[in-house]
Protein backbone atom coordinates (compact mmCIF):
# COMPACT_ATOMS: atom_id res chain seq x y z
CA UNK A 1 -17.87 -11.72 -8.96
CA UNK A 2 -14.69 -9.36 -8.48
CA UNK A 3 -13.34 -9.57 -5.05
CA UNK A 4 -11.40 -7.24 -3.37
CA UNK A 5 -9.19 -7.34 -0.20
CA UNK A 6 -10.47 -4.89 2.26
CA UNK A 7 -7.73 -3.31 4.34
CA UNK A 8 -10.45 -2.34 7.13
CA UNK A 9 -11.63 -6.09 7.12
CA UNK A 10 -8.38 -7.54 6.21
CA UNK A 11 -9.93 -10.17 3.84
CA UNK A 12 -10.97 -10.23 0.72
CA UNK A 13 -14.91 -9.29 0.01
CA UNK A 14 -17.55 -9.36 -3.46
CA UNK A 15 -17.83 -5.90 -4.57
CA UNK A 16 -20.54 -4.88 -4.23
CA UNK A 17 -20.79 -0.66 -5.07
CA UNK A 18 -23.36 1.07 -3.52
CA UNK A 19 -25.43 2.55 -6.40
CA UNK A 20 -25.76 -0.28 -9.44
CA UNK A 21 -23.27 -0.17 -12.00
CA UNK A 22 -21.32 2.84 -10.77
CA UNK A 23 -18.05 2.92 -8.79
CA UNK A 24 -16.90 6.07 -6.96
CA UNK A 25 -13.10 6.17 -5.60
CA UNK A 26 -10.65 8.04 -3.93
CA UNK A 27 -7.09 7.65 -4.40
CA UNK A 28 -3.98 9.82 -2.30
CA UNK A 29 -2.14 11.47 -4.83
CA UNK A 30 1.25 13.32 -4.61
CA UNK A 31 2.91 15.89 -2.25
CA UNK A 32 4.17 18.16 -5.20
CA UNK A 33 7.46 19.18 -4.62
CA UNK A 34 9.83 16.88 -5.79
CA UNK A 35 10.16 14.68 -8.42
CA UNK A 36 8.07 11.28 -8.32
CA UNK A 37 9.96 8.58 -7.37
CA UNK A 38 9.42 4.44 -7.89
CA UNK A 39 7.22 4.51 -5.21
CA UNK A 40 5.02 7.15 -6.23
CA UNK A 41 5.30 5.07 -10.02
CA UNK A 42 3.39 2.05 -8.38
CA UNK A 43 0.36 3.82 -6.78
CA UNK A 44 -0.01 5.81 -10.07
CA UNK A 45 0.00 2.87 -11.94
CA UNK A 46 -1.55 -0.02 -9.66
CA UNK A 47 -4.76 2.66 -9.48
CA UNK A 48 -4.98 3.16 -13.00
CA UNK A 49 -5.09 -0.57 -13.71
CA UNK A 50 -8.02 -1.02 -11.10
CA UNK A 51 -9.89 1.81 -13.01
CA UNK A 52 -9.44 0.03 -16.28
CA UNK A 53 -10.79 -3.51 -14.98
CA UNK A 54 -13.68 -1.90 -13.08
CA UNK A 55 -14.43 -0.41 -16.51
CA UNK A 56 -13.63 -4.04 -18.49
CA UNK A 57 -16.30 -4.89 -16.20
CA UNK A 58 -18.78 -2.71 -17.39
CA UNK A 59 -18.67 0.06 -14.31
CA UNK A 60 -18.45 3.42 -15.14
CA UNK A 61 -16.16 4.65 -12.71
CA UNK A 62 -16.05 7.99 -11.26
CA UNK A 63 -11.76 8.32 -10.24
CA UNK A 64 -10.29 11.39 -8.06
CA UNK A 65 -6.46 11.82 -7.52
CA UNK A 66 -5.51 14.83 -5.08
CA UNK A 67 -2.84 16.95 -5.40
CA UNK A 68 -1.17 17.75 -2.25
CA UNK A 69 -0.24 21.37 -3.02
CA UNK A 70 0.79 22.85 0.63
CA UNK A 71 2.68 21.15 3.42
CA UNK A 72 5.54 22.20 5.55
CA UNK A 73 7.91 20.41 3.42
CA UNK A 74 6.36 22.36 0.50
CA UNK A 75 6.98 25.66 2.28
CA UNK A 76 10.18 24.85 3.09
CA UNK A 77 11.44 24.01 -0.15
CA UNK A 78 10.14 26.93 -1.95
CA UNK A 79 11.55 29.25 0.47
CA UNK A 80 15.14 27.61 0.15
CA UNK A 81 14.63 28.19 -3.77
CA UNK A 82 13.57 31.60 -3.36
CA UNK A 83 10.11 31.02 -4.97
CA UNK A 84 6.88 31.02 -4.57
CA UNK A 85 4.93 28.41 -3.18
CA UNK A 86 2.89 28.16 -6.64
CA UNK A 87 5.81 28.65 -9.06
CA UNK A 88 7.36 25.53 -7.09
CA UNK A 89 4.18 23.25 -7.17
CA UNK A 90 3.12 24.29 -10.64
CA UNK A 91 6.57 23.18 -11.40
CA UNK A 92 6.63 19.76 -10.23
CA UNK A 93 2.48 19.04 -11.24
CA UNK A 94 3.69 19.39 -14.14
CA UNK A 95 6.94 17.11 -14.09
CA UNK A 96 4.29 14.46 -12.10
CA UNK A 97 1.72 14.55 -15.17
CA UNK A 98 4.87 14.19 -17.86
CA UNK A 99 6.10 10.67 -15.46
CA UNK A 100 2.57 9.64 -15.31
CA UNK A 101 1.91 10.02 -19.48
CA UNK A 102 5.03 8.09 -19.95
CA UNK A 103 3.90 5.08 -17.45
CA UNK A 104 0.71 5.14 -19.92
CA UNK A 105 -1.30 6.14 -16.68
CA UNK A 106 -4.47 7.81 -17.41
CA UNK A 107 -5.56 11.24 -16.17
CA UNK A 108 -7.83 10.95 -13.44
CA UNK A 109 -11.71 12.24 -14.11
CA UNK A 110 -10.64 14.98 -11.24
CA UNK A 111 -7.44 16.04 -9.68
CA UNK A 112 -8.19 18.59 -6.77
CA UNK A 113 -5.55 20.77 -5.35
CA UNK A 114 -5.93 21.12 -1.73
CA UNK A 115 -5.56 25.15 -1.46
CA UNK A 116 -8.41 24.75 -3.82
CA UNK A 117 -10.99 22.93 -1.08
CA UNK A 118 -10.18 24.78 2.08
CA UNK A 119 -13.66 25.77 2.42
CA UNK A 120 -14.54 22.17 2.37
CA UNK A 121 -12.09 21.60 4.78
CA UNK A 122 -13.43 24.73 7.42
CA UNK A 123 -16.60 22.73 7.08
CA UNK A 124 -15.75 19.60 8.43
CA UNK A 125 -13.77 21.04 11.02
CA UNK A 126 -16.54 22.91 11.80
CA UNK A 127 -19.02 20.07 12.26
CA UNK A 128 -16.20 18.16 14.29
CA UNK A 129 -16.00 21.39 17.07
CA UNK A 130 -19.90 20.86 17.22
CA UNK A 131 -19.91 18.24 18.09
CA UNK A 132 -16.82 18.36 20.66
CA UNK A 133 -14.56 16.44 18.51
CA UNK A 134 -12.17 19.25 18.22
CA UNK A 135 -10.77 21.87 20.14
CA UNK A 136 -9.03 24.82 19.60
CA UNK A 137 -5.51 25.38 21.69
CA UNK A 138 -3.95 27.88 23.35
CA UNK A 139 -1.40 28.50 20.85
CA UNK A 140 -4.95 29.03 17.98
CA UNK A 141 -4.39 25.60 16.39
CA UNK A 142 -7.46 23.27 16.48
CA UNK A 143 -7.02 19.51 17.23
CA UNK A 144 -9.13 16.36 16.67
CA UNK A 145 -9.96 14.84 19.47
CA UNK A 146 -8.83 11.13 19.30
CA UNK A 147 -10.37 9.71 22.44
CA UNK A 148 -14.02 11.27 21.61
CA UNK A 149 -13.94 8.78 18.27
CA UNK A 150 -14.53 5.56 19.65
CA UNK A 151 -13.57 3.23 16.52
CA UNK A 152 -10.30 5.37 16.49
CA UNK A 153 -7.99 1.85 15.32
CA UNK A 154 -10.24 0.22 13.02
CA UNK A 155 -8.33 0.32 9.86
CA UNK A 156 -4.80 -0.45 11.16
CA UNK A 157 -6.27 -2.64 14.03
CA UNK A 158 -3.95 -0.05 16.70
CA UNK A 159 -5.69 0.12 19.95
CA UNK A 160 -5.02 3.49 21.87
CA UNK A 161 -3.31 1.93 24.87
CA UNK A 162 -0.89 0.36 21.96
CA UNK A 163 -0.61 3.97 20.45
CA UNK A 164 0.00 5.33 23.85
CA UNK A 165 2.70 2.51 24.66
CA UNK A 166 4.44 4.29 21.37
CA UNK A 167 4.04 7.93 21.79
CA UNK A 168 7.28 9.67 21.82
CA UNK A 169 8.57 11.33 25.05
CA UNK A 170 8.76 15.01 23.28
CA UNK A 171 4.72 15.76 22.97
CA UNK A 172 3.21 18.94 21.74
CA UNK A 173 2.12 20.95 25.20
CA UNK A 174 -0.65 22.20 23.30
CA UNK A 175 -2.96 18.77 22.72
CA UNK A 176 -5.09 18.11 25.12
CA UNK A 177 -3.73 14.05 24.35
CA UNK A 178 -0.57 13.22 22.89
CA UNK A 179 -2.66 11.24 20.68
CA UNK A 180 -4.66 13.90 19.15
CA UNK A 181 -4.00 15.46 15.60
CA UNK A 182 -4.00 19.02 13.99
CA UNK A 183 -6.72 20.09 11.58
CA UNK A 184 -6.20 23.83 11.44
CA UNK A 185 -2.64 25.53 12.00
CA UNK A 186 -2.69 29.10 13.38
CA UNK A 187 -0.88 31.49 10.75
CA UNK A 188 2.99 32.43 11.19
CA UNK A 189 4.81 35.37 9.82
CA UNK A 190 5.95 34.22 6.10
CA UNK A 191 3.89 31.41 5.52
CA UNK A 192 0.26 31.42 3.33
CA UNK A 193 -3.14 31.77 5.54
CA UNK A 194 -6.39 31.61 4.90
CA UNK A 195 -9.00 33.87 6.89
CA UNK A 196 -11.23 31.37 8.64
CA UNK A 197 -13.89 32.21 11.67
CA UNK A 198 -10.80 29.73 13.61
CA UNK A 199 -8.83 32.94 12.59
CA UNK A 200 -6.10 32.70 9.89
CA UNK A 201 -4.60 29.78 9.21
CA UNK A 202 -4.42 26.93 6.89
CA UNK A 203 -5.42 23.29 6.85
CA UNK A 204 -3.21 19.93 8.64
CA UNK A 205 -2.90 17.24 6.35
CA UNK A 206 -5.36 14.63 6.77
CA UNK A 207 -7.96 17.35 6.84
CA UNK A 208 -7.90 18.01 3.35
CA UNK A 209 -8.63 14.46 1.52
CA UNK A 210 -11.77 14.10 3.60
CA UNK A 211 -12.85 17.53 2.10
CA UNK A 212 -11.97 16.70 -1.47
CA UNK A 213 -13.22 13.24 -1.33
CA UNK A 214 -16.54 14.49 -0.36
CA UNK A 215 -16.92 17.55 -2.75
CA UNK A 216 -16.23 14.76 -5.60
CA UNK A 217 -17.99 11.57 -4.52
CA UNK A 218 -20.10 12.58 -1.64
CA UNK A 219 -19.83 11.11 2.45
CA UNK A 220 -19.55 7.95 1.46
CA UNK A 221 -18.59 6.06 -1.55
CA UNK A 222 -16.74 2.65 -2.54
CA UNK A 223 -13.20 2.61 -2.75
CA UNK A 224 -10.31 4.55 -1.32
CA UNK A 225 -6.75 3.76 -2.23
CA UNK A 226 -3.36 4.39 -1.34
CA UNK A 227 0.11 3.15 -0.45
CA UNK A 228 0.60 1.36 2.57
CA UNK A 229 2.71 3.94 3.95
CA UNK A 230 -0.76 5.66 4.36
CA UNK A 231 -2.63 3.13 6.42
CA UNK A 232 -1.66 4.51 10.00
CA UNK A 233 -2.36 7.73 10.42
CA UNK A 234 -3.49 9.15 7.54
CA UNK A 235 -6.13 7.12 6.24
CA UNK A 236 -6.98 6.25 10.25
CA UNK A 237 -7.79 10.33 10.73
CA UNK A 238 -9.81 10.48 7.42
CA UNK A 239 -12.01 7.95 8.91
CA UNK A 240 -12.32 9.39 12.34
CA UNK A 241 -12.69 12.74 10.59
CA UNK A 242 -15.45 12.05 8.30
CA UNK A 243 -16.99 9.55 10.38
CA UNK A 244 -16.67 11.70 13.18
CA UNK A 245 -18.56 14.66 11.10
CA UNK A 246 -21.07 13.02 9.54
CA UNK A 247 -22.42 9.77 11.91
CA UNK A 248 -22.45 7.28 9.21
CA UNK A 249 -19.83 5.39 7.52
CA UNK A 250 -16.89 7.18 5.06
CA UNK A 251 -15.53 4.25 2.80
CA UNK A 252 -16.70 0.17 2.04
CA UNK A 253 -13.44 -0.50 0.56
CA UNK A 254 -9.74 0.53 1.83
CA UNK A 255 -7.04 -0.70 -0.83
CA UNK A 256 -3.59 -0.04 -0.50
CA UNK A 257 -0.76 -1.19 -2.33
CA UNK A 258 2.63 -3.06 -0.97
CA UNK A 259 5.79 -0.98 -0.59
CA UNK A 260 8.29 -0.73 -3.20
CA UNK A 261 11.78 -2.43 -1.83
CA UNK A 262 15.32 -1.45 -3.53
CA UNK A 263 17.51 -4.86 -3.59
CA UNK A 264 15.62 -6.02 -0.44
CA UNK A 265 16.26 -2.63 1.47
CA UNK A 266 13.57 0.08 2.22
CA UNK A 267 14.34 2.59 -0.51
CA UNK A 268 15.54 5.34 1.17
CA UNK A 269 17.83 9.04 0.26
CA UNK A 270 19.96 8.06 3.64
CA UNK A 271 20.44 4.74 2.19
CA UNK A 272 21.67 5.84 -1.37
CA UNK A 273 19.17 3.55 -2.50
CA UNK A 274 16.09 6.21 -4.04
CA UNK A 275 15.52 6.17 -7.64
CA UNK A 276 13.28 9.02 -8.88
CA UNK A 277 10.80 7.84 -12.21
CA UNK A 278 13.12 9.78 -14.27
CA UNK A 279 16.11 8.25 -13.20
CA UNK A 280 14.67 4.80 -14.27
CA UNK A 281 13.15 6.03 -17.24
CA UNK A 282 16.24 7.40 -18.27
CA UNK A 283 17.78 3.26 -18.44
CA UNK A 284 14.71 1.73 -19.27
CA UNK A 285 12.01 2.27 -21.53
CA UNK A 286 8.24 3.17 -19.60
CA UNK A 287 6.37 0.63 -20.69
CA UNK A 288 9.09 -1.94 -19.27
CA UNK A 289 8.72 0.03 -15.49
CA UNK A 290 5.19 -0.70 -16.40
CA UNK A 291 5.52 -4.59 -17.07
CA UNK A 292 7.17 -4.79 -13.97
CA UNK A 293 4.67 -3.51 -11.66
CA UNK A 294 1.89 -4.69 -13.01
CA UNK A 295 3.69 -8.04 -13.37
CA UNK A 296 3.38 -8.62 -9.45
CA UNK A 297 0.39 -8.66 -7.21
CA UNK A 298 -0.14 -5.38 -6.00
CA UNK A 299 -0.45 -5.88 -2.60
CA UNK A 300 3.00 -7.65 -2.40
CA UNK A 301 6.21 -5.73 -1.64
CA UNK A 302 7.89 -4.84 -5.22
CA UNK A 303 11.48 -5.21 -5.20
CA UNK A 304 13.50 -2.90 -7.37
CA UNK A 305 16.61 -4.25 -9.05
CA UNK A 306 18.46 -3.50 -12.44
CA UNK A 307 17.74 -7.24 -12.75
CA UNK A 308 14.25 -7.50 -12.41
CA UNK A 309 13.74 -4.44 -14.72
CA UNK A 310 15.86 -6.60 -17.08
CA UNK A 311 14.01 -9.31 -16.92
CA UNK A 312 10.97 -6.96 -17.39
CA UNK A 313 12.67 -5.77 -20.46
CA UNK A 314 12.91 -9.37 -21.54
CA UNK A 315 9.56 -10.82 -20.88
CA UNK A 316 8.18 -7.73 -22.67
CA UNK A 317 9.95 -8.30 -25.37
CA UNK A 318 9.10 -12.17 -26.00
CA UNK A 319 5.45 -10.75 -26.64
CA UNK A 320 5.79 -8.35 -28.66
CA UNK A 321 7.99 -10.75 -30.71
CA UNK A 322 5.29 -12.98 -30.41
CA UNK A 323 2.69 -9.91 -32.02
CA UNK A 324 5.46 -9.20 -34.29
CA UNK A 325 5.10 -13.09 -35.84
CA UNK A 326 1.79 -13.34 -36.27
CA UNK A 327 -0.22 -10.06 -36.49
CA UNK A 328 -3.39 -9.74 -34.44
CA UNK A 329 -6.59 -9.37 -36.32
CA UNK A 330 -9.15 -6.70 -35.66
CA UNK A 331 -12.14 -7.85 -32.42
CA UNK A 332 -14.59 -5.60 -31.64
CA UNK A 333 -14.84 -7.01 -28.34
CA UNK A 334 -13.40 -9.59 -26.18
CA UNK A 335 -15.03 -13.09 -25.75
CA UNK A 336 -15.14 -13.86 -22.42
CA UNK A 337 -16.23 -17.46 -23.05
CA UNK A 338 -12.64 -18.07 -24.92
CA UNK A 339 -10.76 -20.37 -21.97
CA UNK A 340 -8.13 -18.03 -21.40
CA UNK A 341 -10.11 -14.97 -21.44
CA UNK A 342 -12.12 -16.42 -18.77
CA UNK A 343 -8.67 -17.60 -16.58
CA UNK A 344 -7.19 -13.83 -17.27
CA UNK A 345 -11.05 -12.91 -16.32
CA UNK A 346 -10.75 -14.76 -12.77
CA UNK A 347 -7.22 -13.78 -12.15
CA UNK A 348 -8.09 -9.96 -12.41
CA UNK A 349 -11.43 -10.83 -10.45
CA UNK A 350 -9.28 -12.05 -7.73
CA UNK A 351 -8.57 -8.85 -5.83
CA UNK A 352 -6.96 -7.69 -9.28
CA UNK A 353 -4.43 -10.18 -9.49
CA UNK A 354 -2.39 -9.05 -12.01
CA UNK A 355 0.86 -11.25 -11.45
CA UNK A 356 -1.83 -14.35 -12.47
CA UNK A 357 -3.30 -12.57 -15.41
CA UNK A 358 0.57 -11.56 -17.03
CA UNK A 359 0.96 -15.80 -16.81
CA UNK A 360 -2.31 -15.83 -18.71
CA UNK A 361 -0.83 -13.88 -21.54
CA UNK A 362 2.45 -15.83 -21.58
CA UNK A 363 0.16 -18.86 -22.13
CA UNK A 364 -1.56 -16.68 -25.11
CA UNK A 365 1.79 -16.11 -26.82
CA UNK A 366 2.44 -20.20 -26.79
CA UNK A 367 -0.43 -20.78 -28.60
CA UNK A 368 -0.19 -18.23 -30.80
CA UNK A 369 3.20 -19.08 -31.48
CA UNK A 370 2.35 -22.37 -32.38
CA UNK A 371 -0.51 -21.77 -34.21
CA UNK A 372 -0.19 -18.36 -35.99
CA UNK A 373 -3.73 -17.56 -35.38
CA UNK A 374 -4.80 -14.12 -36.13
CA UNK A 375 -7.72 -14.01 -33.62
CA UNK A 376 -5.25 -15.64 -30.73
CA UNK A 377 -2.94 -12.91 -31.14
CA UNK A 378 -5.95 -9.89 -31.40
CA UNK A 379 -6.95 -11.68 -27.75
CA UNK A 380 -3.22 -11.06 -26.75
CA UNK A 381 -3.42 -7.81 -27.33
CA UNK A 382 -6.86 -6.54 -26.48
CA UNK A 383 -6.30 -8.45 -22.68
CA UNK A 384 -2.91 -6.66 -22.18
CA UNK A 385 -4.62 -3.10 -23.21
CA UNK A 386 -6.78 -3.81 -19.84
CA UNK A 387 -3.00 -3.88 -18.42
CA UNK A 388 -2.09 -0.75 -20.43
CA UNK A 389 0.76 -2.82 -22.20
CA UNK A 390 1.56 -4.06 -25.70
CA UNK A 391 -0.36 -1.41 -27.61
CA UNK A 392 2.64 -0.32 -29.57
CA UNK A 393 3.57 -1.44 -32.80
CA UNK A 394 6.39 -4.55 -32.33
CA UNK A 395 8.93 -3.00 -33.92
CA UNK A 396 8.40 0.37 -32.43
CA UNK A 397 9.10 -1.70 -28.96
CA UNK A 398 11.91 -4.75 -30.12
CA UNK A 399 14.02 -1.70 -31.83
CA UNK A 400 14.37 0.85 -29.22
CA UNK A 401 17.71 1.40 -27.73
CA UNK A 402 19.51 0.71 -30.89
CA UNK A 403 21.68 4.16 -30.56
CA UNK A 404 23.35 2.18 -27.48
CA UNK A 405 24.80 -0.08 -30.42
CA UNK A 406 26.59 2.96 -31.96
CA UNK A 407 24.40 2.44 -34.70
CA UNK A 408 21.25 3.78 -35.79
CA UNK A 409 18.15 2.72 -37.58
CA UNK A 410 18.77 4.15 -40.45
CA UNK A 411 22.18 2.34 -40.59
CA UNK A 412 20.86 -0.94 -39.82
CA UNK A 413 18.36 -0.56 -42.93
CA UNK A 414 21.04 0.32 -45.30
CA UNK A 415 22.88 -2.62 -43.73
CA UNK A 416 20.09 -5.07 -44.69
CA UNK A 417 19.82 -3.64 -47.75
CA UNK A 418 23.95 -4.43 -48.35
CA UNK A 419 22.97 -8.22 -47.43
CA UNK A 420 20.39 -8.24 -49.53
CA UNK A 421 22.12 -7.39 -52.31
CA UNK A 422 25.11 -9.61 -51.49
CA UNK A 423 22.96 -12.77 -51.14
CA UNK A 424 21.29 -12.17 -54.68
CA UNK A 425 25.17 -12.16 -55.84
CA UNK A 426 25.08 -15.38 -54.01
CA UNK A 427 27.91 -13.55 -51.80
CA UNK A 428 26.94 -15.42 -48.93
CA UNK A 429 30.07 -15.10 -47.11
CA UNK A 430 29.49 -10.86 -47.26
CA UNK A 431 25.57 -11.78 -46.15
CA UNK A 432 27.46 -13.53 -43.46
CA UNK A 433 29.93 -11.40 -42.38
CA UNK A 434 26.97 -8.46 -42.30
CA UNK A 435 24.61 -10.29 -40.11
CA UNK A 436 27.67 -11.18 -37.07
CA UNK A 437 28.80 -7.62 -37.35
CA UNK A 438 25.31 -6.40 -36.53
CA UNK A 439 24.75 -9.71 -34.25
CA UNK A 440 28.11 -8.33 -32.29
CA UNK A 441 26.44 -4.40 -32.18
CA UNK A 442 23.40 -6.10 -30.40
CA UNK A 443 21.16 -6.25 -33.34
CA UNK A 444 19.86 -9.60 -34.46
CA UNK A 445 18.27 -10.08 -38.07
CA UNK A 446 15.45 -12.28 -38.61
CA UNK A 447 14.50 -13.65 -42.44
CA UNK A 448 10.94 -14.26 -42.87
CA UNK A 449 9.25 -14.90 -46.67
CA UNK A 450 9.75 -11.50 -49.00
CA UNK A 451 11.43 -9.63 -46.01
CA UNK A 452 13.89 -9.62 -43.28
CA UNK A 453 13.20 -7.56 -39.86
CA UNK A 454 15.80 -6.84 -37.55
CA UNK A 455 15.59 -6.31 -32.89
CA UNK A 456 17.31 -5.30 -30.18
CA UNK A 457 18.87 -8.66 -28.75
């Protein structure tokens, strides 16, 4: 049975969903208005790989990704590019969906904007002021009322004396508890309102993923995801705001992935240290930045370095040499009685542990590589599709990058043709000579029976 750590828990539990055969879940998306960065690259990624092995598993799986489409950081930015809010976000959706296609990440069944679910978001709000959960303030904003929400901690385990013990010495007048958040923000000149019976305004943060969760998978469903940057508060308010409206639980599962690490430093714009996805996919190829995240558990920290990307690169490339060798045959499906199905089986049923199941294919490649087997290799490959990896043709993968050699494909054909020819002369010393000139470009040729194919070394 698949197991899955539960953040609110904080130990690993069966799955069970609550409707047979059907998983519903929830996952933060992006704040659109910037480019993604490594960061953003794992969630994307670590999400769509749990959506792939629920559906391995034979759930059909019901996924929503929000778009965070107005902030203050959002309004800011468009106003110092003398834009419009939309023009900016449209902008960078788009930018997010090219980074996410190149990753191999699946669209998500839905994708909500948040100025598209205000409603949803005056309705809760609504239900919370009921029942005295919020209050409106002086200054118009309305505020959730942390102290009425008894179970205000549960997912980061923060009592509110801790909380208290932390809160910093400049609070807003305006709360009624320095603890309390904002669900509604009163309008000000130049920025976008919505009418509201609260008067006009638009929505606080948190406010809006309990709205769009709900419009897509109902008050409560089975999994909600996330980085762990997310945990405290934001996740913590969604519970105390759905909970809060509705008397009954909001999520069974919290999952949240580790932070991503740059040479053993928080990644950070002060620090120099912040890669965007595009300035990684512009040195390595996608599917590599793929191998490498899904190549460690998700819940531990990831730590970025040009040499752990390399030895992405190489690890990558050692299977699809291996798929190269000995082409995989056609399965319809996978047998999960096969040995090592079953071990790649139990590592992914193992609070999706991925970093177990790459060692699992490793162990696929040996055998194949000793034993040429068709079937062995069609196992190879239909296990790493679950990982979104290794569905390329080989050479397609073990040739990229040859430009960097200052020469081309097309080159490095007519070059093997030029041995050929010389070694049917018997001019092996020309054959020679060819083959350590490419060898010395970063090209390595490899003679098999009728034909010779050529990598990247």
């Amino acid at each position: 049975m698949l197991q899955i750590h539960n953040s609110l828990t904080r130990q690993k539990q069966p799955f069970i969903p609550l409707e047979p055969g059907k998983v519903r879940m929830y996952v933060c998306g992006m704040t659109v208005y910037d480019y993604c960065h490594i960061g953003h690259a794992r969630v994307m990624v670590v999400f769509d790989v749990i959506r792939r092995w629920l559906r391995a598993s034979g759930f059909a799986v019901q996924y929503v990704r929000n778009i965070t489409d107005i902030d203050d950081k959002i309004i800011r930015r468009a106003s110092e590019n003398r834009e419009t809010i939309q023009q900016l976000t449209d902008r960078f959706i788009a930018f997010m969906d090219e980074d996410a296609a190149a990753l191999g990440v699946e669209k998500p069944d839905h994708e909500p904007r948040a100025t598209e679910h205000v409603q949803g978001m005056l309705h809760i709000i609504d239900a919370l002021m009921r029942k005295r959960l919020a209050y409106r303030a002086d200054n118009g904003d309305v505020y959730y009322s942390v102290r009425g929400f008894p179970e205000y901690g549960k997912l980061s385990g923060k009592s509110l004396e801790d909380l208290r013990a932390g809160e910093r010495v400049n609070v807003d007048p305006n709360k009624q508890d320095p603890l309390d958040f904002v669900l509604w923000k009163a309008a000000k000149p130049g920025e976008p309102a919505w009418d509201s019976p609260l008067g006009r305004g638009r929505p606080g943060w948190h406010i809006e993923c309990s709205a769009m969760s709900e419009h897509f998978l109902g008050e409560h469903f089975d999994i909600h995801g996330g980085g762990q940057d997310l945990l405290f508060p934001h996740h913590e308010n969604e519970i105390a705001q759905s909970e809060g409206a509705h008397d009954h639980p909001f999520v069974n599962y919290w999952v949240h992935n580790g932070f991503v690490r740059v040479d053993n430093e928080k990644m950070s714009k002060s620090l120099g240290n912040f890669f965007t996805v595009r300035d990684v996919l512009a040195r390595y190829d996608a599917e590599v930045v793929r191998f490498f995240i899904v190549r460690a558990h998700y819940r531990s920290p990831l730590n970025y370095s040009d040499q752990h990307l390399d030895d992405a690169r190489a690890g990558l490339k050692r299977l699809y040499t291996t798929l190269r060798e000995t082409p995989a045959a056609v399965i319809a499906q996978i047998d999960w009685s096969n040995p090592l199905a079953a071990r790649f089986k139990a590592a992914m049923d193992d609070d999706f542990n991925t970093a177990d199941a790459v060692s699992v294919l490793f162990e696929i490649a040996g055998e194949v590589n000793r034993t040429r087997d068709a079937r062995s290799a069609a196992l190879l490959k239909a296990l790493a599709g679950i990982l979104g990896i290794l569905q390329r043709a080989p050479d397609a993968f073990l040739q990229l990058g040859s430009g960097e050699s200052g020469v081309d494909p097309a080159q490095i054909e007519q070059l093997i043709e030029q041995r050929k020819a010389a070694r049917k002369a018997k001019d092996f010393a020309e054959a020679d000579r060819i083959r350590k000139d490419l060898e010395d470009k970063g090209v390595l040729l490899e003679d098999t029976a009728g034909s010779t194919l050529w990598r990247r070394k």
